[in-house]
N, C-alpha and C. Protein backbone atom coordinates (compact mmCIF):
# COMPACT_ATOMS: atom_id res chain seq x y z
N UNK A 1 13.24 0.55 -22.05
CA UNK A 1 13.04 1.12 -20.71
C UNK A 1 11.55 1.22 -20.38
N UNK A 2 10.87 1.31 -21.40
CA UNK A 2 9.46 1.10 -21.11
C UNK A 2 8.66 0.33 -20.58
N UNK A 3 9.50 -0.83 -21.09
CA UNK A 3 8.95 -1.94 -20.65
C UNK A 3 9.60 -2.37 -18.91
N UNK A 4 10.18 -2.11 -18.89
CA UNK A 4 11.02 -2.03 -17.34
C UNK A 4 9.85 -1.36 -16.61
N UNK A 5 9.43 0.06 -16.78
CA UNK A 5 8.73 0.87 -16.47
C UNK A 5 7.10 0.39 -15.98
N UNK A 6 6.61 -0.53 -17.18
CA UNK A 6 5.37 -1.08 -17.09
C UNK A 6 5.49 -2.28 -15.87
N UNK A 7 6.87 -3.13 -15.95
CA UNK A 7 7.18 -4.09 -15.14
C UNK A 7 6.98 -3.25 -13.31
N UNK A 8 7.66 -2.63 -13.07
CA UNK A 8 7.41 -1.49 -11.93
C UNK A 8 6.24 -1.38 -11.78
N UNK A 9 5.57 -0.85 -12.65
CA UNK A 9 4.41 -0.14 -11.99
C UNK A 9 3.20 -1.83 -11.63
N UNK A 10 3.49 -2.77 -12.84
CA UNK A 10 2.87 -3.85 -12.51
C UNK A 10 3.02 -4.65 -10.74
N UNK A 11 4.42 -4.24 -10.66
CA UNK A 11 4.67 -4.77 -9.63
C UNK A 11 4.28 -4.14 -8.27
N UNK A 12 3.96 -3.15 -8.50
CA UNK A 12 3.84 -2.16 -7.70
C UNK A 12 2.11 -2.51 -7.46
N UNK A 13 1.30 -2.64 -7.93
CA UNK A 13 0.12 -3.01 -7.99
C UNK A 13 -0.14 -4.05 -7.83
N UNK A 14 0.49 -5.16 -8.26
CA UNK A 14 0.24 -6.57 -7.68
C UNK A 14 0.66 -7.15 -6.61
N UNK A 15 1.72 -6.20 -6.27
CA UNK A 15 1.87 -6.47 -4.43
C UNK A 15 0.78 -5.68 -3.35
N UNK A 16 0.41 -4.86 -3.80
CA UNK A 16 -0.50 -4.12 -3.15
C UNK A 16 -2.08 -4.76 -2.98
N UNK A 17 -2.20 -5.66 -4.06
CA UNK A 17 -3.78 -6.32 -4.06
C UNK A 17 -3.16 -7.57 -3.46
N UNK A 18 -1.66 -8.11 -3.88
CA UNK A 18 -1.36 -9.49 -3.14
C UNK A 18 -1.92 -9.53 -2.04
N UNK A 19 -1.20 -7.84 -0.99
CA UNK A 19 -0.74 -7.80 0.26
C UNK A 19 -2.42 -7.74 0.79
N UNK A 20 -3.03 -6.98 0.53
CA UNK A 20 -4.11 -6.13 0.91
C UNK A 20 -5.12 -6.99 0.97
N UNK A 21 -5.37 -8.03 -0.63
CA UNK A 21 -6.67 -8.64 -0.28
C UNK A 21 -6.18 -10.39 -0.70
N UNK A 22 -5.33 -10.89 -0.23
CA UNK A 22 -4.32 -12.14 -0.25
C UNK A 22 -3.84 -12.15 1.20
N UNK A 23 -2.57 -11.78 1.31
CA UNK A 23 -1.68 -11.96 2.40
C UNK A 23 -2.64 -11.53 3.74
N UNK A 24 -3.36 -10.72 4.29
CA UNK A 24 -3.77 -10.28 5.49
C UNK A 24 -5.26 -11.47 5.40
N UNK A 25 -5.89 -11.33 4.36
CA UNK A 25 -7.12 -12.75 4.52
C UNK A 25 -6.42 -13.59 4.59
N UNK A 26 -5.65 -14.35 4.49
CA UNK A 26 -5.36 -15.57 4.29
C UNK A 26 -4.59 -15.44 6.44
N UNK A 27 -3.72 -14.68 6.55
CA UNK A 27 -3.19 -14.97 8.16
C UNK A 27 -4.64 -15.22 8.63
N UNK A 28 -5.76 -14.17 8.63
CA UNK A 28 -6.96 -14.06 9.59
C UNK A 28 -7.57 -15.40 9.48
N UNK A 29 -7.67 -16.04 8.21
CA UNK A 29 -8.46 -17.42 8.16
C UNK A 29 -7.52 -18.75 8.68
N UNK A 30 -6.50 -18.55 8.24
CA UNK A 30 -5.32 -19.99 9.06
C UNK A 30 -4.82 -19.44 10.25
N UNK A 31 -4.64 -18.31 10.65
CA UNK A 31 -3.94 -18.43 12.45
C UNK A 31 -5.34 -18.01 13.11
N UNK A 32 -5.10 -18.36 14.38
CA UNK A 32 -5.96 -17.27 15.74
C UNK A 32 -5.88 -15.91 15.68
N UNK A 33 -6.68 -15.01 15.65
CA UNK A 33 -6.76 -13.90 15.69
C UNK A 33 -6.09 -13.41 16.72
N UNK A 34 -5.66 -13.77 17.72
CA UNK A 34 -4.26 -13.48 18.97
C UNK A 34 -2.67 -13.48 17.95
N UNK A 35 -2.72 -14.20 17.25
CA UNK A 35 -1.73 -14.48 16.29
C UNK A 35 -1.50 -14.05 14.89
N UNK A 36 -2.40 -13.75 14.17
CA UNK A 36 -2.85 -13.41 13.26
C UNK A 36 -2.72 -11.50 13.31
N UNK A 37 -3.28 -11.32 14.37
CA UNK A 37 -2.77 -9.52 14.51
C UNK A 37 -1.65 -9.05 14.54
N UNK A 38 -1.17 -9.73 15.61
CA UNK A 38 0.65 -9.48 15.29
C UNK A 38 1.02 -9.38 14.74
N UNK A 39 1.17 -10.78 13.74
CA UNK A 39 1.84 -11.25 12.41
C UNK A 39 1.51 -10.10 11.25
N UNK A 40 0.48 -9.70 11.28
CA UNK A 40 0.03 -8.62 10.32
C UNK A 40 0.56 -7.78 10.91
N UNK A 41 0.83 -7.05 12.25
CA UNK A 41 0.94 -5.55 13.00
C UNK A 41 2.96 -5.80 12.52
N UNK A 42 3.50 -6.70 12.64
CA UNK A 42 5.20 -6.78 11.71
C UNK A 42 5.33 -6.89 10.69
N UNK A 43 4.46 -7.21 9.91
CA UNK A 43 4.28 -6.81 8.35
C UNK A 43 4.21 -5.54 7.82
N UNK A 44 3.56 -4.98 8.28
CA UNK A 44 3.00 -3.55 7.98
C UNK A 44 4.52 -2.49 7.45
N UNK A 45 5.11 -2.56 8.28
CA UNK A 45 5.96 -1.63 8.25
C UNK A 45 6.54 -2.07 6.81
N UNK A 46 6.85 -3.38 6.51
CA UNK A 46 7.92 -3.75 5.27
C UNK A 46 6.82 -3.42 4.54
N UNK A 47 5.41 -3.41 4.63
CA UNK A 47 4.59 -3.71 2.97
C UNK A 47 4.78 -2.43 2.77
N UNK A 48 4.38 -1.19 3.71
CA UNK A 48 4.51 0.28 3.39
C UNK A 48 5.92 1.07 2.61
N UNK A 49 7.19 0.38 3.21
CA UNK A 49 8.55 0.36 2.67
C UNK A 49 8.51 -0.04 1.14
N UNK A 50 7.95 -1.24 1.07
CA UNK A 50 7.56 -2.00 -0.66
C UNK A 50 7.17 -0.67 -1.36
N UNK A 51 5.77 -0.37 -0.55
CA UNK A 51 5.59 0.62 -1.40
C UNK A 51 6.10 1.41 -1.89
N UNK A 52 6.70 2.44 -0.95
CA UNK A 52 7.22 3.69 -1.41
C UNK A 52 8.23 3.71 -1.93
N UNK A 53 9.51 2.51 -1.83
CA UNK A 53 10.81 2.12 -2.86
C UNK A 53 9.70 2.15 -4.09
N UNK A 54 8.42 1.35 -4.14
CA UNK A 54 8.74 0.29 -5.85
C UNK A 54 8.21 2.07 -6.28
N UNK A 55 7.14 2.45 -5.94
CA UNK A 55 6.08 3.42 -6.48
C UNK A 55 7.51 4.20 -6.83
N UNK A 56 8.29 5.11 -5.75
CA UNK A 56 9.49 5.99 -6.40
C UNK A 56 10.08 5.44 -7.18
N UNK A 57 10.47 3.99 -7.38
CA UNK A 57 11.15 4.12 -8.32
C UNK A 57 10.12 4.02 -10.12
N UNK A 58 8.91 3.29 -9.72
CA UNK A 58 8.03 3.06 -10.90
C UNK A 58 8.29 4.77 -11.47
N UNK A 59 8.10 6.10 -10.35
CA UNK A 59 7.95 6.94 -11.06
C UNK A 59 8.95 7.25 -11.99
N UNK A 60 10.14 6.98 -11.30
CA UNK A 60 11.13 7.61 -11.79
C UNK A 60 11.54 6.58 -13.46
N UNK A 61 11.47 5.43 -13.90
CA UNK A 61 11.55 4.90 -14.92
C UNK A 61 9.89 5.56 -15.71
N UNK A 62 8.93 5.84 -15.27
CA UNK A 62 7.84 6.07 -16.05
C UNK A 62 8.11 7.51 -16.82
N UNK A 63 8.60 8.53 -15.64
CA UNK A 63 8.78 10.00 -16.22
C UNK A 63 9.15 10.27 -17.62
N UNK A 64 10.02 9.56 -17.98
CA UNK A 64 10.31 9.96 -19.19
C UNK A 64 9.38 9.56 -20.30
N UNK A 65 8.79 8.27 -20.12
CA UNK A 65 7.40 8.52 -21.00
C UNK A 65 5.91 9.25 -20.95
N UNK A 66 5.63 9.24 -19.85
CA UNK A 66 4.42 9.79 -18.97
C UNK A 66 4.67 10.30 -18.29
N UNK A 67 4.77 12.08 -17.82
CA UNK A 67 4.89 12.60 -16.60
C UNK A 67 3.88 13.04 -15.85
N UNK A 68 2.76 12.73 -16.04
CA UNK A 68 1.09 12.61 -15.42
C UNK A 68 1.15 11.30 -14.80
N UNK A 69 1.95 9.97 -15.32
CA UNK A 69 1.79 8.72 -14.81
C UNK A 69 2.43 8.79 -13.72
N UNK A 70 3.80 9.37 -13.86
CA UNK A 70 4.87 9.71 -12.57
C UNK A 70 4.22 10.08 -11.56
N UNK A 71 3.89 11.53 -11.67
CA UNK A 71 2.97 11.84 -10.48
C UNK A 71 2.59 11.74 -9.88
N UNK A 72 1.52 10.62 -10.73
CA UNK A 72 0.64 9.93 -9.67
C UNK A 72 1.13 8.84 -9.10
N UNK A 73 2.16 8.25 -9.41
CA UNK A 73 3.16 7.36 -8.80
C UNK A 73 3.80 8.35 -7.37
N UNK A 74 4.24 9.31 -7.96
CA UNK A 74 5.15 10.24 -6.29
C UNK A 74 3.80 9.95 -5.57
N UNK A 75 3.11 11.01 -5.46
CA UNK A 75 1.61 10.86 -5.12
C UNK A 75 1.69 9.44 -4.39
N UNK A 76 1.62 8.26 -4.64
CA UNK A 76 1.84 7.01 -3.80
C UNK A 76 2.75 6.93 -2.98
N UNK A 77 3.75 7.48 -3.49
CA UNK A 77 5.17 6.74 -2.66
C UNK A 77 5.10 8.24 -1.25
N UNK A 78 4.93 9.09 -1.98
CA UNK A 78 4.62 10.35 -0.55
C UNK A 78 3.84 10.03 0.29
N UNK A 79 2.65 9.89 -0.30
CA UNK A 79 1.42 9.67 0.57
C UNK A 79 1.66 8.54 1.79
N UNK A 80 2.06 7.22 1.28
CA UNK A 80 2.71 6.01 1.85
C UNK A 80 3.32 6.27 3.29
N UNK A 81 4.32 7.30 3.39
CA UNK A 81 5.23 7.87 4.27
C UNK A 81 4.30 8.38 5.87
N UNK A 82 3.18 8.77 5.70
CA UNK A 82 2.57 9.29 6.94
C UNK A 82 1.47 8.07 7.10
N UNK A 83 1.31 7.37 6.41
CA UNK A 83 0.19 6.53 6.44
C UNK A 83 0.83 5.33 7.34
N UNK A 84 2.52 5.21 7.14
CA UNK A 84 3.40 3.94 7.75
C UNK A 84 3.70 4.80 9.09
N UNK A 85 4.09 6.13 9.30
CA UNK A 85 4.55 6.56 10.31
C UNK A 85 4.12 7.35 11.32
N UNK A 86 2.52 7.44 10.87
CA UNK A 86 1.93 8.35 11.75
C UNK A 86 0.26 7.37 12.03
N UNK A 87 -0.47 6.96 10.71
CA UNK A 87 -1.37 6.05 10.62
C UNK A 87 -1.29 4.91 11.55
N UNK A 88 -0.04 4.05 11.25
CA UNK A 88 -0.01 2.77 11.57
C UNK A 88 -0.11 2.82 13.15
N UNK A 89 1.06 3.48 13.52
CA UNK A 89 1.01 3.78 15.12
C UNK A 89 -0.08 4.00 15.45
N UNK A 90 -0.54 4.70 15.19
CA UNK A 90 -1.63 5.15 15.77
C UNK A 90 -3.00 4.37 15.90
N UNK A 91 -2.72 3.33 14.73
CA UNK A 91 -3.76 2.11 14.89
C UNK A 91 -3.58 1.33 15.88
N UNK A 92 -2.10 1.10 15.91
CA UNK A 92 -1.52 -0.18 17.14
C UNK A 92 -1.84 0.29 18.02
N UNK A 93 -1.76 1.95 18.32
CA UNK A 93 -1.81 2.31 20.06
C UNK A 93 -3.68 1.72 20.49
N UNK A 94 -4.42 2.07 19.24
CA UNK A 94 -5.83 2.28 19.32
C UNK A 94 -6.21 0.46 20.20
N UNK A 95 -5.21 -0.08 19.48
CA UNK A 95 -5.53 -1.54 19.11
C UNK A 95 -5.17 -2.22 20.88
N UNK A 96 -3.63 -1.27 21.13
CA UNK A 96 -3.43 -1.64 22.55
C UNK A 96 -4.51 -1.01 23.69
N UNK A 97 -4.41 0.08 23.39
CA UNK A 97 -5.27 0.31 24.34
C UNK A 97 -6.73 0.03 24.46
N UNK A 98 -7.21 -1.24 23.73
CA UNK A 98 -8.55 -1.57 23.57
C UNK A 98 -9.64 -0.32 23.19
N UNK A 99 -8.94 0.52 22.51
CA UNK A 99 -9.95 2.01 21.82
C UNK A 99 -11.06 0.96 20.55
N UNK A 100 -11.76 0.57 20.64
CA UNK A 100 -12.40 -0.46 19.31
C UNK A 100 -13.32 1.04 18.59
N UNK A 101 -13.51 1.82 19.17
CA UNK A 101 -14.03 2.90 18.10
C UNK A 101 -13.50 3.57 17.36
N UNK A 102 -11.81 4.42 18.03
CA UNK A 102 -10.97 4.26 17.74
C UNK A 102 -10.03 3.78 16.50
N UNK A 103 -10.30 2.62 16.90
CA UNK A 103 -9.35 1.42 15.86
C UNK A 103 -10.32 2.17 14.33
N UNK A 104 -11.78 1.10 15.05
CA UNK A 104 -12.11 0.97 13.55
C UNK A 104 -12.52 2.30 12.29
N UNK A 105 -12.30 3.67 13.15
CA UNK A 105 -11.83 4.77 12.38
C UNK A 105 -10.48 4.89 11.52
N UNK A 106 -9.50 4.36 12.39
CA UNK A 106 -8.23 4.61 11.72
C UNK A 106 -7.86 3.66 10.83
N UNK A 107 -8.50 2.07 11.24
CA UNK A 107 -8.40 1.34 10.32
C UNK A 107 -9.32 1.35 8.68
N UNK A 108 -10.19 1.75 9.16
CA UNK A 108 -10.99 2.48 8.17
C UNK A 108 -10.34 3.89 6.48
N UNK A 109 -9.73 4.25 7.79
CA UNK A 109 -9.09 5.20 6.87
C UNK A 109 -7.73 4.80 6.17
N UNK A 110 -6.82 3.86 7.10
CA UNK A 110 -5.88 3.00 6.32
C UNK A 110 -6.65 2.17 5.11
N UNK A 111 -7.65 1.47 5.41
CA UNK A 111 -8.11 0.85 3.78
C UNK A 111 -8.79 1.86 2.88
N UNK A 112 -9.21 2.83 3.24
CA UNK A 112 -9.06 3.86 2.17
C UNK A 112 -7.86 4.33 1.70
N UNK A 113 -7.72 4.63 2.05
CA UNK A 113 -5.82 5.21 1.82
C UNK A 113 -5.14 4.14 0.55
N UNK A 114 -5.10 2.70 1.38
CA UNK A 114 -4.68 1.50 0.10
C UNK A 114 -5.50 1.09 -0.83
N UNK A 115 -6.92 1.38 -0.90
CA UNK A 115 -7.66 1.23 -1.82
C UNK A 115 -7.40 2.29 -2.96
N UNK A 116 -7.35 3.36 -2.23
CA UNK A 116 -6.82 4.55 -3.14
C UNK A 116 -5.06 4.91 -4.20
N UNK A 117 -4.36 3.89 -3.21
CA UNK A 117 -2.82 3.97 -3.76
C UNK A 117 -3.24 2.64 -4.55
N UNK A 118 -4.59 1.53 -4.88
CA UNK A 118 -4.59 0.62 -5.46
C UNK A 118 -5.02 1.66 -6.65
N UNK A 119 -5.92 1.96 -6.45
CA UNK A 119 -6.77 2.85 -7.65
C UNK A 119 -6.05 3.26 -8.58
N UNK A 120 -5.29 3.83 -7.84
CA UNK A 120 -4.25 5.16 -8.56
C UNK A 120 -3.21 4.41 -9.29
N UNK A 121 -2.88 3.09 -8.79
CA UNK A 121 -1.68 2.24 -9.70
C UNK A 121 -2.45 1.52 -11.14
N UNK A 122 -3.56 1.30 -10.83
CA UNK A 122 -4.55 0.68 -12.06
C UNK A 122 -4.60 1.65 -13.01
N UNK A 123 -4.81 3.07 -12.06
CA UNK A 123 -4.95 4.08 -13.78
C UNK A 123 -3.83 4.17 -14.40
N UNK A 124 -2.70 3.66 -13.51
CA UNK A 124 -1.29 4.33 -14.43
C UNK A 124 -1.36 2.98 -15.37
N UNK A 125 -1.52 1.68 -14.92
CA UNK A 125 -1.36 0.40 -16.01
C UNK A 125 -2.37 0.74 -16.66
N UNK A 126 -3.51 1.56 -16.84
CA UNK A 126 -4.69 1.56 -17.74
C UNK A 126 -4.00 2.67 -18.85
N UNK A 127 -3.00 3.12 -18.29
CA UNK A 127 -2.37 4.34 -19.66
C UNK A 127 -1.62 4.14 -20.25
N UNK A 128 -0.60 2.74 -20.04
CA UNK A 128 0.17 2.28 -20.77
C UNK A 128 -0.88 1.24 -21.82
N UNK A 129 -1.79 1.40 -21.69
CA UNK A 129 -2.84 0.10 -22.97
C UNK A 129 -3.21 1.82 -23.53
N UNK A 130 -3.43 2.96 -23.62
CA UNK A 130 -3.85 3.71 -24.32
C UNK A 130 -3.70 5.50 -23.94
């Protein structure tokens, strides 16, 4: 089960650097940026969903070996929840209503936010090596 556990949390982290610094560079450099926003602004919702399924469940297979690792797994999958349903909107509205100061606050704080649920998944794979 441990190893299930490590598989989770791996996965959980390698979709998150896929999504974050893969999947969104790569639309911006091959489509038009008319096209390219969109396509990212209907993504969003499923990558945030990814999250908070894989992270709850990473916690819930980790708990029984690590309950400091768990944690900080809930810690992701909670956090996730206002960042998809209160964050995101609130970027799109910024984004519709041509707010560009706006935007680049909230977007700002969304890549903190995923830099931080990246962070936080590296320390949990850094505790299964020790």
């Amino acid at each position: 089960m441990e190893t299930i556990a490590l598989l989770a949390v791996a996965l959980l982290f390698g979709g998150m650097v896929l999504y974050s610094f893969g999947f969104a560079a790569f639309l911006f450099t091959t489509l038009p940026a008319d096209l390219a926003g969109p396509t990212l602004r209907r993504a969003f919702p499923h990558f945030y969903l990814f999250v908070m399924i894989v992270a709850a469940v990473a916690a819930a297979l980790v708990w029984p070996h690590d309950a400091a690792s768990a944690l900080c797994l809930v810690f992701i999958a909670l956090s996730t929840w206002p960042t998809r349903q209160i964050l995101m909107p609130a970027i799109n509205r910024a984004t519709d209503d041509g707010a560009k100061s706006r935007f680049k606050v909230l977007h700002s704080v969304s890549v903190l936010i995923s830099l931080a649920h990246i962070a936080v998944a590296a320390y949990v794979l850094a505790r299964f090596l020790g």
